[in-house]
C-alpha atoms as a PDB file:
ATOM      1  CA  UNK A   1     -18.000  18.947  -1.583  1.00  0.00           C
ATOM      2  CA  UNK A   2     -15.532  16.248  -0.104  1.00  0.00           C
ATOM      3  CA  UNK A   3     -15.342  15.532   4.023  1.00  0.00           C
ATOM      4  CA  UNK A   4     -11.694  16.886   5.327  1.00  0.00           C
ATOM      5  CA  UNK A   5      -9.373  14.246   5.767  1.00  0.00           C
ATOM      6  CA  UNK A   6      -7.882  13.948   8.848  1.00  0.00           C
ATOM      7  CA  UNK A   7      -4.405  11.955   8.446  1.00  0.00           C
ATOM      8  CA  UNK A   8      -3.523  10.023  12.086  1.00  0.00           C
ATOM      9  CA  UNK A   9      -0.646   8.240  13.562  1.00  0.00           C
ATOM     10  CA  UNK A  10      -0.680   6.618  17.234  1.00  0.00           C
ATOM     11  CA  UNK A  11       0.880   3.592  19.405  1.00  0.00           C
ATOM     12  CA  UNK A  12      -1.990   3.584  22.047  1.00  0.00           C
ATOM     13  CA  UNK A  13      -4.808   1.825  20.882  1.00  0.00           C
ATOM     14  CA  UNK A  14      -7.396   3.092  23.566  1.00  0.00           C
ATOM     15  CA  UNK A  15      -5.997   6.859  22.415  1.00  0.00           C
ATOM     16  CA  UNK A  16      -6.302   6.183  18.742  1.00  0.00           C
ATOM     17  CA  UNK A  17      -9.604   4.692  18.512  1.00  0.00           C
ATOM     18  CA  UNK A  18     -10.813   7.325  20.897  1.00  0.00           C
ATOM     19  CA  UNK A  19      -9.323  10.164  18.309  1.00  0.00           C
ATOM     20  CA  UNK A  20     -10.675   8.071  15.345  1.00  0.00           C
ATOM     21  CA  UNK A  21     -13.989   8.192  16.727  1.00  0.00           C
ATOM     22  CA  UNK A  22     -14.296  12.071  17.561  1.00  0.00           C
ATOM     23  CA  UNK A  23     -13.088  13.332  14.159  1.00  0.00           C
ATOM     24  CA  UNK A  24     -15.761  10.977  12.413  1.00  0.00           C
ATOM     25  CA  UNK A  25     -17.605  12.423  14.592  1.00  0.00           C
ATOM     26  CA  UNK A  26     -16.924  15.817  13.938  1.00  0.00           C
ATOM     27  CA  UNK A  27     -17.037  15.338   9.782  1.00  0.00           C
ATOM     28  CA  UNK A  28     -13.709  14.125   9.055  1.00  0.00           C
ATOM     29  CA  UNK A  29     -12.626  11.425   6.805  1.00  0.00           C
ATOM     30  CA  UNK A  30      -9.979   9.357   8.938  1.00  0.00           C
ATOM     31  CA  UNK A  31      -6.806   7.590   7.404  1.00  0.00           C
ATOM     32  CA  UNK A  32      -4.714   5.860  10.062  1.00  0.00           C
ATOM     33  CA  UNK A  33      -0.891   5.334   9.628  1.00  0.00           C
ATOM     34  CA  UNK A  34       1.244   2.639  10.634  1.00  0.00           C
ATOM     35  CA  UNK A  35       4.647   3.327  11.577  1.00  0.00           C
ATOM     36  CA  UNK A  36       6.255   2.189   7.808  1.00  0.00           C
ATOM     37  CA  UNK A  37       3.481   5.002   6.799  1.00  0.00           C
ATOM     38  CA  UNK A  38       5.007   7.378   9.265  1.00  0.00           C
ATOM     39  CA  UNK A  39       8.062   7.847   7.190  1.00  0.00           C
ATOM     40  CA  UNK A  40       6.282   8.281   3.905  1.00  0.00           C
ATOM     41  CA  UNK A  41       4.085  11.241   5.274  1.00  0.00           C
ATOM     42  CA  UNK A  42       5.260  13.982   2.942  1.00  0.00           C
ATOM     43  CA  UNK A  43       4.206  11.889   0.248  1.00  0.00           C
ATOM     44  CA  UNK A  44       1.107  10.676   1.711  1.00  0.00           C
ATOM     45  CA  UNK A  45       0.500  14.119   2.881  1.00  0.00           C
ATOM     46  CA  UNK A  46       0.748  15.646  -1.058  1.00  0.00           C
ATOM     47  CA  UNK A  47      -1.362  12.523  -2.351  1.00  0.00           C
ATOM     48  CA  UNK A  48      -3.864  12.322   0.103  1.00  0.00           C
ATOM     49  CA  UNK A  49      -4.361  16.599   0.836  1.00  0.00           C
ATOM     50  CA  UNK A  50      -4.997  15.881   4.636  1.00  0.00           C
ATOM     51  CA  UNK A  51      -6.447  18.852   6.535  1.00  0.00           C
ATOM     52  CA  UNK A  52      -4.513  17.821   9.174  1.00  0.00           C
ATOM     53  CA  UNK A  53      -2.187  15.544  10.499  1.00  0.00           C
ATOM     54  CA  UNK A  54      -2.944  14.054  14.383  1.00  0.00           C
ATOM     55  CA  UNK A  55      -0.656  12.271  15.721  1.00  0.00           C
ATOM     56  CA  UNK A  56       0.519  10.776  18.981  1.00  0.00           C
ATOM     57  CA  UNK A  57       4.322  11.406  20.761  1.00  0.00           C
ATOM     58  CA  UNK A  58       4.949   7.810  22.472  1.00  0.00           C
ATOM     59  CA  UNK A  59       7.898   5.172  21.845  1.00  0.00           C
ATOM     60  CA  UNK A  60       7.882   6.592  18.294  1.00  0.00           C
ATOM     61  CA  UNK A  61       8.165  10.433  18.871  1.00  0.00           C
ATOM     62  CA  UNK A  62      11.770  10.487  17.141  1.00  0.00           C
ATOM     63  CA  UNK A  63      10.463   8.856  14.436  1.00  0.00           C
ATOM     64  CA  UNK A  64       7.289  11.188  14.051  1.00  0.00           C
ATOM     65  CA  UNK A  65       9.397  14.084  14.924  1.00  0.00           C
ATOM     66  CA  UNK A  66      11.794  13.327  11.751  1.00  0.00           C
ATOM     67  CA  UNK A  67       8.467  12.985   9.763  1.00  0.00           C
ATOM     68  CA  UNK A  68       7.141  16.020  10.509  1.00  0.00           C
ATOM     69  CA  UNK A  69      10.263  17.897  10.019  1.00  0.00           C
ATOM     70  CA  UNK A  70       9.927  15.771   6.118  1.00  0.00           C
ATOM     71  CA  UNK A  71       6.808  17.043   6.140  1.00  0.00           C
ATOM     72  CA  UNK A  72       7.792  20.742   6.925  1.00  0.00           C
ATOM     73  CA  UNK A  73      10.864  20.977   4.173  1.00  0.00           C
ATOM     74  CA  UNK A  74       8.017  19.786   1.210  1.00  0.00           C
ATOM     75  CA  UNK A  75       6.917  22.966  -0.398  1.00  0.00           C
ATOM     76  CA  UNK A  76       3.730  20.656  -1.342  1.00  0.00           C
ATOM     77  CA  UNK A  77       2.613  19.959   2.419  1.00  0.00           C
ATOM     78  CA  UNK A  78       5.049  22.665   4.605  1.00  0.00           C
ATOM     79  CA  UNK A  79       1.229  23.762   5.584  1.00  0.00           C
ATOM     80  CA  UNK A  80      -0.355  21.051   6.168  1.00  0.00           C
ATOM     81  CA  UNK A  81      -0.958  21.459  10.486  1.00  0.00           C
ATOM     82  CA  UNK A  82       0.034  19.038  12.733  1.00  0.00           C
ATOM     83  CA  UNK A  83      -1.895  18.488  16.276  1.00  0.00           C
ATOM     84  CA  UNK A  84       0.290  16.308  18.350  1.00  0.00           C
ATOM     85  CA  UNK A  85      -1.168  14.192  21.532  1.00  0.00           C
ATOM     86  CA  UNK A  86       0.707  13.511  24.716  1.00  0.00           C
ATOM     87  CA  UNK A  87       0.130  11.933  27.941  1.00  0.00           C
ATOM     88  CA  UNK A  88       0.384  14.378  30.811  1.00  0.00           C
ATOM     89  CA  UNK A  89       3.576  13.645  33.200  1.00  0.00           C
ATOM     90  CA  UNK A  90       5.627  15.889  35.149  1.00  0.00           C
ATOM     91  CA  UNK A  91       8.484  13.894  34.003  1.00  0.00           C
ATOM     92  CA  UNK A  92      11.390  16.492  32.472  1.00  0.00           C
ATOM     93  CA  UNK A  93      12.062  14.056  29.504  1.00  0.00           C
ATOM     94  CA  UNK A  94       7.999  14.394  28.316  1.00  0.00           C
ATOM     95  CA  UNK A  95       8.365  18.277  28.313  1.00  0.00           C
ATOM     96  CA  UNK A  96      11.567  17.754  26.371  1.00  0.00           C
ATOM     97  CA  UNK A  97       9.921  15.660  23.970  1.00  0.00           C
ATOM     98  CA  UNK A  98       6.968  18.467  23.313  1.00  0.00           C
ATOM     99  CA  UNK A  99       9.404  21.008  22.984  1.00  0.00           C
ATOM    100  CA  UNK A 100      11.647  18.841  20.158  1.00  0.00           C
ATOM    101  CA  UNK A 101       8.322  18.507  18.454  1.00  0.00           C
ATOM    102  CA  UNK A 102       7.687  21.862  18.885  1.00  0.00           C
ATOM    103  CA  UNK A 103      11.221  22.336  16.928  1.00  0.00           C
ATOM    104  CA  UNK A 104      10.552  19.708  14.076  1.00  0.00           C
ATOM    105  CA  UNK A 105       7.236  21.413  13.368  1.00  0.00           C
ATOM    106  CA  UNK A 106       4.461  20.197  15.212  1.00  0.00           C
ATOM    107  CA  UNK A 107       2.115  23.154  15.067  1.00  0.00           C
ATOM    108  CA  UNK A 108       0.339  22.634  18.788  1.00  0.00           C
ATOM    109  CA  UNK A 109       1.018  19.898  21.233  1.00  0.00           C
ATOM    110  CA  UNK A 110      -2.156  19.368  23.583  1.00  0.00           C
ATOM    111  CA  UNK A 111      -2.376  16.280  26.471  1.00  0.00           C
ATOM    112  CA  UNK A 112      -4.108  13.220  26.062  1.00  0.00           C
ATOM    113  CA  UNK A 113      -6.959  14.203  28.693  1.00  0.00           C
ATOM    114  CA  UNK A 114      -7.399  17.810  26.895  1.00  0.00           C
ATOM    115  CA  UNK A 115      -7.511  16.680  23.168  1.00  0.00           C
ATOM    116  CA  UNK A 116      -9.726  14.405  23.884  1.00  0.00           C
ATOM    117  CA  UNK A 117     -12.218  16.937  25.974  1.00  0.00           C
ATOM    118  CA  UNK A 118     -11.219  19.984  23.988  1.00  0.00           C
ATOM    119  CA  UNK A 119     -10.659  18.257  19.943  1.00  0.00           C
ATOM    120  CA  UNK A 120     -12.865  20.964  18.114  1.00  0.00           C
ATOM    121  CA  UNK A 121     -11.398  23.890  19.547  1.00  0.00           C
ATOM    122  CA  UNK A 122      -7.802  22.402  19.651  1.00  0.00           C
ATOM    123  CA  UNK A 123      -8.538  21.959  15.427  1.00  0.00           C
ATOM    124  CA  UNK A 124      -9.622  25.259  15.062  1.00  0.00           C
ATOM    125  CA  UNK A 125      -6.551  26.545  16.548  1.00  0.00           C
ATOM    126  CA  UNK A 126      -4.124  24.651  14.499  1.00  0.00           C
ATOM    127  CA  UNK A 127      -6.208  25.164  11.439  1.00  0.00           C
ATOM    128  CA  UNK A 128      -5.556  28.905  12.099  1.00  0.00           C
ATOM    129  CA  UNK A 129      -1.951  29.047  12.291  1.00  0.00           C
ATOM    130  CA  UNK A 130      -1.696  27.992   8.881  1.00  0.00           C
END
């Protein structure tokens, strides 16, 4: 039997390497993106068969956003589930941005203090809504 891969896009490098690091921990094969990957992800996504995609909503939400909407309209990875990580603000334009990738199919969007306490359980949720 194979490890689940865990597919992984992110800007912060503190963030990312912290993410990186608690999926190998919990079993998962990890294959980080860089932003020229970002815009192939439906095809990565059917190549690679991810178990899930994790990514980050910084400077480059638009362009993840778009993605994930790609990703969504591809009968071969429409179910793949997306966990998307955010720093915390009470800024209106970051709860605009988790609600837009709410709309372009981002299955759960958690904070950057809670994914990082809470990643197993915030997996197993958006491994169920699939």
């Amino acid at each position: 039997m194979t490890t689940p891969l865990a597919l992984i896009f992110y800007e912060n490098l503190l963030i990312g390497n912290q993410l990186i690091n608690r999926l190998r921990d919990l079993g998962y094969r990890v294959k980080p993106l860089t932003e020229t990957d970002i815009s192939r992800l439906p095809k990565l996504a059917s190549d690679e068969k991810p178990l899930v995609f994790v990514t980050e909503l910084a400077g480059l939400a638009d362009h993840v956003c778009r993605s994930v909407r790609a990703l969504r309209g591809n009968a071969d990875t429409s179910h793949v589930p997306v966990l998307a990580v955010q720093r915390t603000t009470k800024k209106r334009a970051d709860r605009k941005l988790a609600e837009l990738a709410r709309e372009s199919g981002v299955t759960l969007v958690a904070s950057e203090a809670g994914c990082l306490a809470q990643l197993p359980q915030l997996l197993e949720k958006v491994l169920e809504f699939e």
